[in-house]
Every structure is written in C-alpha cells, then in structure tokens.
PDB file of N, CA and C in Angstrom:
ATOM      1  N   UNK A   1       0.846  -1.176   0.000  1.00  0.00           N
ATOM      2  CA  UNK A   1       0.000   0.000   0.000  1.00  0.00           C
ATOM      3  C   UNK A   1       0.890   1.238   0.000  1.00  0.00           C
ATOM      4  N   UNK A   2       0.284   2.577  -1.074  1.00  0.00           N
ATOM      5  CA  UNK A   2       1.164   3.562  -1.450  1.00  0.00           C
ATOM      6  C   UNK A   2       0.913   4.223  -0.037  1.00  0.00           C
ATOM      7  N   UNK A   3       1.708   5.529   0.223  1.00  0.00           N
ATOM      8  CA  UNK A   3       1.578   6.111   1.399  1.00  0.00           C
ATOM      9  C   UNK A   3       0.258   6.929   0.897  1.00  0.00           C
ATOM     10  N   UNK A   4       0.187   7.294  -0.215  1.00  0.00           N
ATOM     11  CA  UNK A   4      -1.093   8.525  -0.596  1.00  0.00           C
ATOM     12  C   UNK A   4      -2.502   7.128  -0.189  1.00  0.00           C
ATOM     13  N   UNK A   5      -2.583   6.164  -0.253  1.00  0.00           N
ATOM     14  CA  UNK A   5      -3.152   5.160   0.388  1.00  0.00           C
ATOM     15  C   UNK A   5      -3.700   4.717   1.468  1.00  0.00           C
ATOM     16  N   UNK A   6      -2.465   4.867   2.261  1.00  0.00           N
ATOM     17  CA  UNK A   6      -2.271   5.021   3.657  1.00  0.00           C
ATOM     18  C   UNK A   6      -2.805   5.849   4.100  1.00  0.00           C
ATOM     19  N   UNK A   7      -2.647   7.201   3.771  1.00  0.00           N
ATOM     20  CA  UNK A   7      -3.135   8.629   4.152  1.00  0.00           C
ATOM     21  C   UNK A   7      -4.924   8.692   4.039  1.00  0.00           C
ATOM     22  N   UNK A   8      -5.345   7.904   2.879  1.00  0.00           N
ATOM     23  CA  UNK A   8      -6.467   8.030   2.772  1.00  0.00           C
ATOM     24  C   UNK A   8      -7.406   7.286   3.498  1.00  0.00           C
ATOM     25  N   UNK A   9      -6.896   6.255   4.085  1.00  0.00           N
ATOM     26  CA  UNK A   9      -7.105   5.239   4.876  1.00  0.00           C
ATOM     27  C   UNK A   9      -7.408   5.850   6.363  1.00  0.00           C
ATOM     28  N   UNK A  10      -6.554   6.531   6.185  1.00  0.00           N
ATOM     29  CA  UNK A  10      -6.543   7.023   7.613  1.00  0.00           C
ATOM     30  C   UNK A  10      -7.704   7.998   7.977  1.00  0.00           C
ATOM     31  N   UNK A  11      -7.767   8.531   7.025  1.00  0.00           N
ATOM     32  CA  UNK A  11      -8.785   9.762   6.794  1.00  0.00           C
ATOM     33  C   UNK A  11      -9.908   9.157   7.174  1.00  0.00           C
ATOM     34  N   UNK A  12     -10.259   8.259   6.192  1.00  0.00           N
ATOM     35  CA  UNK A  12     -11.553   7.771   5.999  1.00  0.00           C
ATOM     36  C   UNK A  12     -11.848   6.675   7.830  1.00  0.00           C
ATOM     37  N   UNK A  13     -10.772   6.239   8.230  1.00  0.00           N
ATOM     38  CA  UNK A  13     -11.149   5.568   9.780  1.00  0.00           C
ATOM     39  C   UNK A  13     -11.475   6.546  10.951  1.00  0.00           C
ATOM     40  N   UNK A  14     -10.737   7.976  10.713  1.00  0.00           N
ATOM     41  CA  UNK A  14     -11.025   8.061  11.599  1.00  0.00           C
ATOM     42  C   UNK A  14     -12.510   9.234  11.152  1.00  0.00           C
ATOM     43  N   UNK A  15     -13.284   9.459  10.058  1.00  0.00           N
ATOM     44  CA  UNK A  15     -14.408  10.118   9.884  1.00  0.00           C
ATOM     45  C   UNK A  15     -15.090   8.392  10.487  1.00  0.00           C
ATOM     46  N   UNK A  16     -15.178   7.543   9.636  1.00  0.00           N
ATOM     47  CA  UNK A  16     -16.346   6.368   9.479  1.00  0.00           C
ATOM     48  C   UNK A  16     -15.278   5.216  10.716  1.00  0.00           C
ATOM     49  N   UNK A  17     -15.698   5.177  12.034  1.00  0.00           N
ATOM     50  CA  UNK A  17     -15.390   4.176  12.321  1.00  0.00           C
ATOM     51  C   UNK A  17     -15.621   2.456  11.867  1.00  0.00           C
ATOM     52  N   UNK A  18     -16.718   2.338  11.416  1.00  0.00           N
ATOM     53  CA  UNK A  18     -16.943   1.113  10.634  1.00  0.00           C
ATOM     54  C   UNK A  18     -16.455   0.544   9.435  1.00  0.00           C
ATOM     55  N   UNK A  19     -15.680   1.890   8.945  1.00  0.00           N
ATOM     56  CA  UNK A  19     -15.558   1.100   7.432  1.00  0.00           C
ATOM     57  C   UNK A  19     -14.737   0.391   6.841  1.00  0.00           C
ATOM     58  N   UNK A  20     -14.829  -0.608   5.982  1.00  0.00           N
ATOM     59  CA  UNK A  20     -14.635  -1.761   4.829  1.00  0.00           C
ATOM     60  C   UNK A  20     -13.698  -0.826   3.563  1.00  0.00           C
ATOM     61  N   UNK A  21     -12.510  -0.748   3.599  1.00  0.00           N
ATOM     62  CA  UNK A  21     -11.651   0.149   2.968  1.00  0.00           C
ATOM     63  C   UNK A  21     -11.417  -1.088   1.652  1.00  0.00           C
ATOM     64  N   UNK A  22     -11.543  -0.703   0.577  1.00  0.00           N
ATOM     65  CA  UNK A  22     -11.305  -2.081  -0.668  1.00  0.00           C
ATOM     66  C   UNK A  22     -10.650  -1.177  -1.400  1.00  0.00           C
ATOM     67  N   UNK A  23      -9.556  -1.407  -1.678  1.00  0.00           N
ATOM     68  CA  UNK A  23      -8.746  -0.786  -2.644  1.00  0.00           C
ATOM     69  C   UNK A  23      -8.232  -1.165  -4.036  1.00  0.00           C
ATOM     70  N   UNK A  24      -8.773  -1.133  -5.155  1.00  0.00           N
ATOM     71  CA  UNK A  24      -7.988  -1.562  -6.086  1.00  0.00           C
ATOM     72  C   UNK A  24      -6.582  -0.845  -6.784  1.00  0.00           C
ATOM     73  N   UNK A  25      -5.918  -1.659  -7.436  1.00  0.00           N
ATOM     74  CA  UNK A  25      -4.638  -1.242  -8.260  1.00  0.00           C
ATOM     75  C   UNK A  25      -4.684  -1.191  -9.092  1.00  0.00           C
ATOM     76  N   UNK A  26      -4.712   0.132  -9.837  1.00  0.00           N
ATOM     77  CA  UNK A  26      -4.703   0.404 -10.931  1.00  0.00           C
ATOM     78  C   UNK A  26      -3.053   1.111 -11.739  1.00  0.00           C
ATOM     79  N   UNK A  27      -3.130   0.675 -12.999  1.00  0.00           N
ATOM     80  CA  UNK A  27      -1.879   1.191 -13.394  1.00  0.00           C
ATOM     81  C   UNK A  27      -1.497   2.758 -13.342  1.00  0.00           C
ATOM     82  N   UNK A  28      -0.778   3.265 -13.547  1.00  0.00           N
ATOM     83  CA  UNK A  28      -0.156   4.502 -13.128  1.00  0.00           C
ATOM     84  C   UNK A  28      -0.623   5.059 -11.902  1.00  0.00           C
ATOM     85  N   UNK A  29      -0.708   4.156 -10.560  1.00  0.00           N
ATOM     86  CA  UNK A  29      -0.726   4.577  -9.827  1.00  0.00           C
ATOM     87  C   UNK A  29      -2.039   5.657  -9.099  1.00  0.00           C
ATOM     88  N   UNK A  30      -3.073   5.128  -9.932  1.00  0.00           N
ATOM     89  CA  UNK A  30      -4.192   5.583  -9.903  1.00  0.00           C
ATOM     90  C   UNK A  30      -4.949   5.180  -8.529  1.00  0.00           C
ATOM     91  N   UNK A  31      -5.999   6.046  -7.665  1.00  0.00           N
ATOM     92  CA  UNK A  31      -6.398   5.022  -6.781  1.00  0.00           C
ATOM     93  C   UNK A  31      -8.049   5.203  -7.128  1.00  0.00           C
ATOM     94  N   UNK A  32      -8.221   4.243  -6.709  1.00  0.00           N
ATOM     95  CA  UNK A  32      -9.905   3.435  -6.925  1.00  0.00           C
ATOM     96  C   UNK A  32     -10.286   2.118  -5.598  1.00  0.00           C
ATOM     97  N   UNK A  33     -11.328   1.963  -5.688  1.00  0.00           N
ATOM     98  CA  UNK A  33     -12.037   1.193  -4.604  1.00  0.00           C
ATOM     99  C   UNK A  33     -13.334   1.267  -4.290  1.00  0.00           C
ATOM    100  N   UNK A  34     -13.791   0.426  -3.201  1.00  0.00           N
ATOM    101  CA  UNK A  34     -15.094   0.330  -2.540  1.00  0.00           C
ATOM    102  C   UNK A  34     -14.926   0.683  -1.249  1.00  0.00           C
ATOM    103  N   UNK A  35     -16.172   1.771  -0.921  1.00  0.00           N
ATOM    104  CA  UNK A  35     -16.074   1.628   0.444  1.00  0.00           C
ATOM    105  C   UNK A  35     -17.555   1.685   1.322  1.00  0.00           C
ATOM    106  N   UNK A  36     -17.307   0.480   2.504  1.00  0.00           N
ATOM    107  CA  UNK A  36     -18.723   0.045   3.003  1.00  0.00           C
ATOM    108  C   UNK A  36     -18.669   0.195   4.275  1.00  0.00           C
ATOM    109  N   UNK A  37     -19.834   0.976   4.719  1.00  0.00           N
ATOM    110  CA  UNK A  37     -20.172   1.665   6.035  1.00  0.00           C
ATOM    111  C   UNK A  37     -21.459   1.495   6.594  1.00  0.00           C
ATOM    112  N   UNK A  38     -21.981   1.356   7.678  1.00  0.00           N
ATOM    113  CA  UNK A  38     -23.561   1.681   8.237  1.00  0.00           C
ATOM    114  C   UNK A  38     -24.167   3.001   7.840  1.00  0.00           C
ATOM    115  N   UNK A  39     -22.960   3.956   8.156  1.00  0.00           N
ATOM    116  CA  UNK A  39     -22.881   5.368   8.223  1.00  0.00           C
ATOM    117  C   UNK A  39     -23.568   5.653   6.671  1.00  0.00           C
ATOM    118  N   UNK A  40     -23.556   4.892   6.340  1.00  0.00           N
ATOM    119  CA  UNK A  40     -24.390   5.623   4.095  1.00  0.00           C
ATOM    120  C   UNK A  40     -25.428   5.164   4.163  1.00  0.00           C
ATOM    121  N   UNK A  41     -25.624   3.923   5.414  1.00  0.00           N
ATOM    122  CA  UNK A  41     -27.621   3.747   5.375  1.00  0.00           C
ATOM    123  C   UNK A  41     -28.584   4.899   4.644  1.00  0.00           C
ATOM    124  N   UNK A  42     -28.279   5.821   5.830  1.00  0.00           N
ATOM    125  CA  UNK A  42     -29.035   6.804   5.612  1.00  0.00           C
ATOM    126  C   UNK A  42     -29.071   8.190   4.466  1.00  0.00           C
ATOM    127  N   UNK A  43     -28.629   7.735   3.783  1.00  0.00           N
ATOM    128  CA  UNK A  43     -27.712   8.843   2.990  1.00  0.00           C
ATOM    129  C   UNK A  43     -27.464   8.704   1.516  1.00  0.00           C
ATOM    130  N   UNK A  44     -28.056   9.332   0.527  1.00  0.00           N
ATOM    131  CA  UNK A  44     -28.259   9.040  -1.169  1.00  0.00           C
ATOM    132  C   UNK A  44     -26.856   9.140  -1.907  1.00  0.00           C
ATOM    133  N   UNK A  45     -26.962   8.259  -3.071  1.00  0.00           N
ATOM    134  CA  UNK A  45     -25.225   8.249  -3.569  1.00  0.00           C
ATOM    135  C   UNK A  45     -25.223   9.199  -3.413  1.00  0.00           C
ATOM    136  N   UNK A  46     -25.319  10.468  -4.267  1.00  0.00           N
ATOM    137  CA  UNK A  46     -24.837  11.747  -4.456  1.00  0.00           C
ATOM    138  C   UNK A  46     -24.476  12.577  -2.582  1.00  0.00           C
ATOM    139  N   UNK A  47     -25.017  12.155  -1.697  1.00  0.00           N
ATOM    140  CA  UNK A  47     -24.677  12.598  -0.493  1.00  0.00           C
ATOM    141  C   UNK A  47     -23.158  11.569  -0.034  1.00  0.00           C
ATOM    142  N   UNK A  48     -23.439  10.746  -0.255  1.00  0.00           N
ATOM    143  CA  UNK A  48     -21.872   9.517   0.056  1.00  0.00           C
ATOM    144  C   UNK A  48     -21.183  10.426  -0.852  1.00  0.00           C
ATOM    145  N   UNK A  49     -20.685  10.273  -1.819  1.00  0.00           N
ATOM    146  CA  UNK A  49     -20.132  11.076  -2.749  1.00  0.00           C
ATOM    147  C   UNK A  49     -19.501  12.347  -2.377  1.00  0.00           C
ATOM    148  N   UNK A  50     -20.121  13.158  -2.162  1.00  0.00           N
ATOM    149  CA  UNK A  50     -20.290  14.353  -1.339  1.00  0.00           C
ATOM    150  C   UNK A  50     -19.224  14.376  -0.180  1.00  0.00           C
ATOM    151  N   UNK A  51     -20.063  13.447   0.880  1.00  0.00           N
ATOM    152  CA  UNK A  51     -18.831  13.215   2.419  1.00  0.00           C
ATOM    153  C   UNK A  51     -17.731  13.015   2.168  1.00  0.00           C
ATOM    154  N   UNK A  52     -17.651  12.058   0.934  1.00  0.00           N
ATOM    155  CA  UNK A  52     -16.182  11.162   0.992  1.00  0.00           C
ATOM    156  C   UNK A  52     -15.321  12.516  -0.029  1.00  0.00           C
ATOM    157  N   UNK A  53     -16.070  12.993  -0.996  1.00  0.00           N
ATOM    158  CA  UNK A  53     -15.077  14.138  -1.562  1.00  0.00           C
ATOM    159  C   UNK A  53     -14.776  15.239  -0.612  1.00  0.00           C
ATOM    160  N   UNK A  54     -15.354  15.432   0.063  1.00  0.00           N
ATOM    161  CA  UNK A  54     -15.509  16.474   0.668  1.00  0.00           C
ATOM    162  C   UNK A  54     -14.387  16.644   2.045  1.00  0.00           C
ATOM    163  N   UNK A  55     -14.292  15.441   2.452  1.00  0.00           N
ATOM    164  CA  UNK A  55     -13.171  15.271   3.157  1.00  0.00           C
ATOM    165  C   UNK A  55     -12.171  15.134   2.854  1.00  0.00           C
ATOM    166  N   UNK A  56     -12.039  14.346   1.407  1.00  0.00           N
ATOM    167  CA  UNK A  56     -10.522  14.478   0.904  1.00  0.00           C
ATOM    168  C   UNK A  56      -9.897  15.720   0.153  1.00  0.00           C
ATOM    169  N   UNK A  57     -10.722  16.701   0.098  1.00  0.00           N
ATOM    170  CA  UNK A  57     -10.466  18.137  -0.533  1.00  0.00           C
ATOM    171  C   UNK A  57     -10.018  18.736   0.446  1.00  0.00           C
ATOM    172  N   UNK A  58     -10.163  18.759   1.791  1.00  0.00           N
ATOM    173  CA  UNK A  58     -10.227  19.229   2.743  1.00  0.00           C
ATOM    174  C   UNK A  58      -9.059  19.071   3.358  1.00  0.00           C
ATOM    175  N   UNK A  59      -8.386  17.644   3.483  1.00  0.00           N
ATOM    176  CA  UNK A  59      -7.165  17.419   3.599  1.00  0.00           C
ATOM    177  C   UNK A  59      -6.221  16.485   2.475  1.00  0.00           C
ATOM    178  N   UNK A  60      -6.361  16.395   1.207  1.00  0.00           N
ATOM    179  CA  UNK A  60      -5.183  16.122   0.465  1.00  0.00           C
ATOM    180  C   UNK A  60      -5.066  17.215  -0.333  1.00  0.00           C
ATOM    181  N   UNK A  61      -3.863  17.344  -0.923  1.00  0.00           N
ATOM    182  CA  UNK A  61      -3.774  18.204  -2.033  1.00  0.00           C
ATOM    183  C   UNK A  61      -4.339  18.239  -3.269  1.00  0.00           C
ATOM    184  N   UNK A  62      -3.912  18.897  -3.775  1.00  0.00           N
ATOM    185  CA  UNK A  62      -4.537  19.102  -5.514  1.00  0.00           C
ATOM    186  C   UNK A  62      -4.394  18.346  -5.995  1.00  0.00           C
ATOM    187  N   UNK A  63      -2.797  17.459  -5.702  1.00  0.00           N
ATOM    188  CA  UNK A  63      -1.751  16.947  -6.687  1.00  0.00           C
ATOM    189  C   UNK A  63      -2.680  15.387  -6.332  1.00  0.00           C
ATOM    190  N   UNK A  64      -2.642  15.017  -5.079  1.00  0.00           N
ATOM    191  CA  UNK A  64      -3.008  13.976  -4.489  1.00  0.00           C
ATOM    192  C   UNK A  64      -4.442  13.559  -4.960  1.00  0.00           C
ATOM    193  N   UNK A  65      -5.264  15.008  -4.832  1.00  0.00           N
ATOM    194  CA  UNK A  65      -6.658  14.646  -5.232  1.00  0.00           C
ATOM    195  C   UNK A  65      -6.490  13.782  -6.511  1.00  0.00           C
ATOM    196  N   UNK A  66      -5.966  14.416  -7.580  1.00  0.00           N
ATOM    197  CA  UNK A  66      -6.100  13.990  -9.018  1.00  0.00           C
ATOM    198  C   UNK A  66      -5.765  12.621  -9.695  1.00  0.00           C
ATOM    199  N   UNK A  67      -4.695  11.808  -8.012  1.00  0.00           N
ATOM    200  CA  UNK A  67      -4.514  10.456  -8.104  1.00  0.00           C
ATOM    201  C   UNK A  67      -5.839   9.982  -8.030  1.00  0.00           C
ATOM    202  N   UNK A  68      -6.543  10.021  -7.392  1.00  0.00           N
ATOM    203  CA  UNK A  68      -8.196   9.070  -7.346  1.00  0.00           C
ATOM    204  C   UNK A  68      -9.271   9.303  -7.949  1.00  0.00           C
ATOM    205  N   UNK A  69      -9.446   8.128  -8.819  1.00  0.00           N
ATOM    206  CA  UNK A  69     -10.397   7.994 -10.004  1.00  0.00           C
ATOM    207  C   UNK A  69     -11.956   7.895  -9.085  1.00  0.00           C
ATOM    208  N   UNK A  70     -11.941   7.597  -8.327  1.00  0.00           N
ATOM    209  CA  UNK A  70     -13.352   6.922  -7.143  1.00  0.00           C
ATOM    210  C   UNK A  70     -13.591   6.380  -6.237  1.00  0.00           C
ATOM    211  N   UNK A  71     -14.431   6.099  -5.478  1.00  0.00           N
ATOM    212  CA  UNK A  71     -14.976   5.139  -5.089  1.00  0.00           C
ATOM    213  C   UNK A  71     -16.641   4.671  -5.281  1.00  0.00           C
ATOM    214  N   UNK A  72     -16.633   3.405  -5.448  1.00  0.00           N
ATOM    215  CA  UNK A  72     -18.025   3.017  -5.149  1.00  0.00           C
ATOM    216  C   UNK A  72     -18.241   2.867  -3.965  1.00  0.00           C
ATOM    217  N   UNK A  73     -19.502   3.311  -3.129  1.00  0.00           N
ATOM    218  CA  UNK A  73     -19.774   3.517  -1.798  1.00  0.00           C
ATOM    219  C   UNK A  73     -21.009   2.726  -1.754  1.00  0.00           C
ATOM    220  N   UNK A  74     -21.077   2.054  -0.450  1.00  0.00           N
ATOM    221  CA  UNK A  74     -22.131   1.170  -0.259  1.00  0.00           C
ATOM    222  C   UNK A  74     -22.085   1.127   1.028  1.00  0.00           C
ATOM    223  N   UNK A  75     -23.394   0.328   1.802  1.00  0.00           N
ATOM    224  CA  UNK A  75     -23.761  -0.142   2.655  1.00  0.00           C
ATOM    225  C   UNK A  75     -23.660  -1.416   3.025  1.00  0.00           C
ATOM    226  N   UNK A  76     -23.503  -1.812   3.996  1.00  0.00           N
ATOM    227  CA  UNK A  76     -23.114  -3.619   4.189  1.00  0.00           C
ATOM    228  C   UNK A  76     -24.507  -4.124   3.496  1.00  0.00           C
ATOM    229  N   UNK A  77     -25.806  -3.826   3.509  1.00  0.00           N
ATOM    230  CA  UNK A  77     -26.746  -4.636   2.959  1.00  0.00           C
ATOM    231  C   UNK A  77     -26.317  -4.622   1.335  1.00  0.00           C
ATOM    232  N   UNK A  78     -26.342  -3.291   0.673  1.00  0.00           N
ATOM    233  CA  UNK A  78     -26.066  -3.195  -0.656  1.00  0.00           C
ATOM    234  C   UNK A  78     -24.974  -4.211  -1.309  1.00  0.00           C
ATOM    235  N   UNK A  79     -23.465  -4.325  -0.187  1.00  0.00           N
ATOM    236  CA  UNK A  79     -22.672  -5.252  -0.865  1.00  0.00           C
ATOM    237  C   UNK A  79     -23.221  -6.683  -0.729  1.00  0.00           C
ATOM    238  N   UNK A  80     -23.899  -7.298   0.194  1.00  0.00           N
ATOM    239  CA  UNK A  80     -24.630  -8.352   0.322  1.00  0.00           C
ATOM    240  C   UNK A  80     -25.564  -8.773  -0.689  1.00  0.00           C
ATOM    241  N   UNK A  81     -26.494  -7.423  -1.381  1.00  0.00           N
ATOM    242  CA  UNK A  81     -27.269  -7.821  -2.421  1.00  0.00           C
ATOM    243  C   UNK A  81     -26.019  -7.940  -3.013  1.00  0.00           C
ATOM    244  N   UNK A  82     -25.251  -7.279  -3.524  1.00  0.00           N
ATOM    245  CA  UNK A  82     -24.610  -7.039  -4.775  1.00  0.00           C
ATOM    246  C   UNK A  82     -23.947  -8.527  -5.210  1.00  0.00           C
ATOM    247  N   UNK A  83     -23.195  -8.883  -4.168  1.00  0.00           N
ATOM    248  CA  UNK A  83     -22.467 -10.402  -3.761  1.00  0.00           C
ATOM    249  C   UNK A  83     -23.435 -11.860  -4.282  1.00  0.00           C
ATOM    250  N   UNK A  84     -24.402 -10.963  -3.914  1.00  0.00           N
ATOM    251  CA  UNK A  84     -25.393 -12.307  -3.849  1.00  0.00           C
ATOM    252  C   UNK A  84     -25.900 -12.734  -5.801  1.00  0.00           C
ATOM    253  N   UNK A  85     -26.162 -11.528  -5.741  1.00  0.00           N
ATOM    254  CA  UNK A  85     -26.902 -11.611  -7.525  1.00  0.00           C
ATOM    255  C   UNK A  85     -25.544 -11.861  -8.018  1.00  0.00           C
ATOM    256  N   UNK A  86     -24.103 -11.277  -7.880  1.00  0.00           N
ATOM    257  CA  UNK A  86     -22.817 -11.716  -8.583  1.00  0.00           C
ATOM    258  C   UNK A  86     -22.521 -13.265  -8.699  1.00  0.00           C
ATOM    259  N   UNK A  87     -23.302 -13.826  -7.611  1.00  0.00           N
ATOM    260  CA  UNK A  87     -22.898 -15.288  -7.274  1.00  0.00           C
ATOM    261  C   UNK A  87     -23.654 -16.079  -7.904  1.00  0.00           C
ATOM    262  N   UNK A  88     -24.795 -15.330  -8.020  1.00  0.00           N
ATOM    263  CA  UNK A  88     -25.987 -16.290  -9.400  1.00  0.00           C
ATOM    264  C   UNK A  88     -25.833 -16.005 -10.442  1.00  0.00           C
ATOM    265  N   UNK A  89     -25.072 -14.822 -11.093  1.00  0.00           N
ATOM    266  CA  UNK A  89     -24.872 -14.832 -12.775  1.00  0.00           C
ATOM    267  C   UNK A  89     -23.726 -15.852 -12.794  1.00  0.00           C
ATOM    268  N   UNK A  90     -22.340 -15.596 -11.837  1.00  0.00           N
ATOM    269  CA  UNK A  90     -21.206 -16.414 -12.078  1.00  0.00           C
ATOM    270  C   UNK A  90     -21.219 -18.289 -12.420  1.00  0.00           C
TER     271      UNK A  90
END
C-alpha cells in the first residue's frame, strides 16, 4: 500500500469508524475502490459522494486529489445484495 493510500485510509477511519476500505490497483498509480459503512444507510449516492469528496479536498492536495479515479460507496446490505446476484450470474 502507497503512502497517498495510507493517508487516505486514515482519513476515511477516523471520519467512518466502521468502514470496509477495498482498494484496487490500478496502473499509473491511480487510486480506486469500494467503500462500506452503516454510516451511508441513511444517505443518497450523491450525499456519500459528497462526504467522501468532501473530506478528501479538505485534507489532500490538488496533486493527491487527481490520483483518485473513485470510489463506489455502499452499505453492508447493498454489498450483500450485490455479492449475492454476482454469485448467481457467475
């Protein structure tokens, strides 16, 4: 794990104590992932979206921001559906 990784990691534990940090690797060092919380129950993509940008503007840089392509944000039920229907097409 890159340190700009690390950093984000950190960010995100100590806003969302619950959360499911999934990180993928992408080439040039790009970052991307899933991330799953109780805390987005209540709360429409565009509001998840929102929190999670909103905190990393707040504390990474410009340079840093422009490493991360996304995240998909979910709820433990949502990845459960999601898991589940993945497991019946596969």
């Amino acid at each position: 794990m890159g340190t700009l990784e690390k950093k984000i990691e950190q960010l995100l534990r100590d806003r969302f104590d619950d959360i499911e940090i999934r990180f993928d690797h992408e080439k040039g060092e790009r970052i991307s992932g899933s991330l799953i919380s109780r805390k987005f129950s209540r709360m429409s993509h565009l509001s998840r979206q929102g929190a999670i940008w909103k905190l990393l503007r707040e504390n990474l840089t410009a340079t840093q921001q422009q490493k991360i392509l996304g995240f998909l944000i979910y709820t433990p039920k949502e990845i459960q559906s999601y898991n589940e229907a993945y497991e019946n097409v596969a």
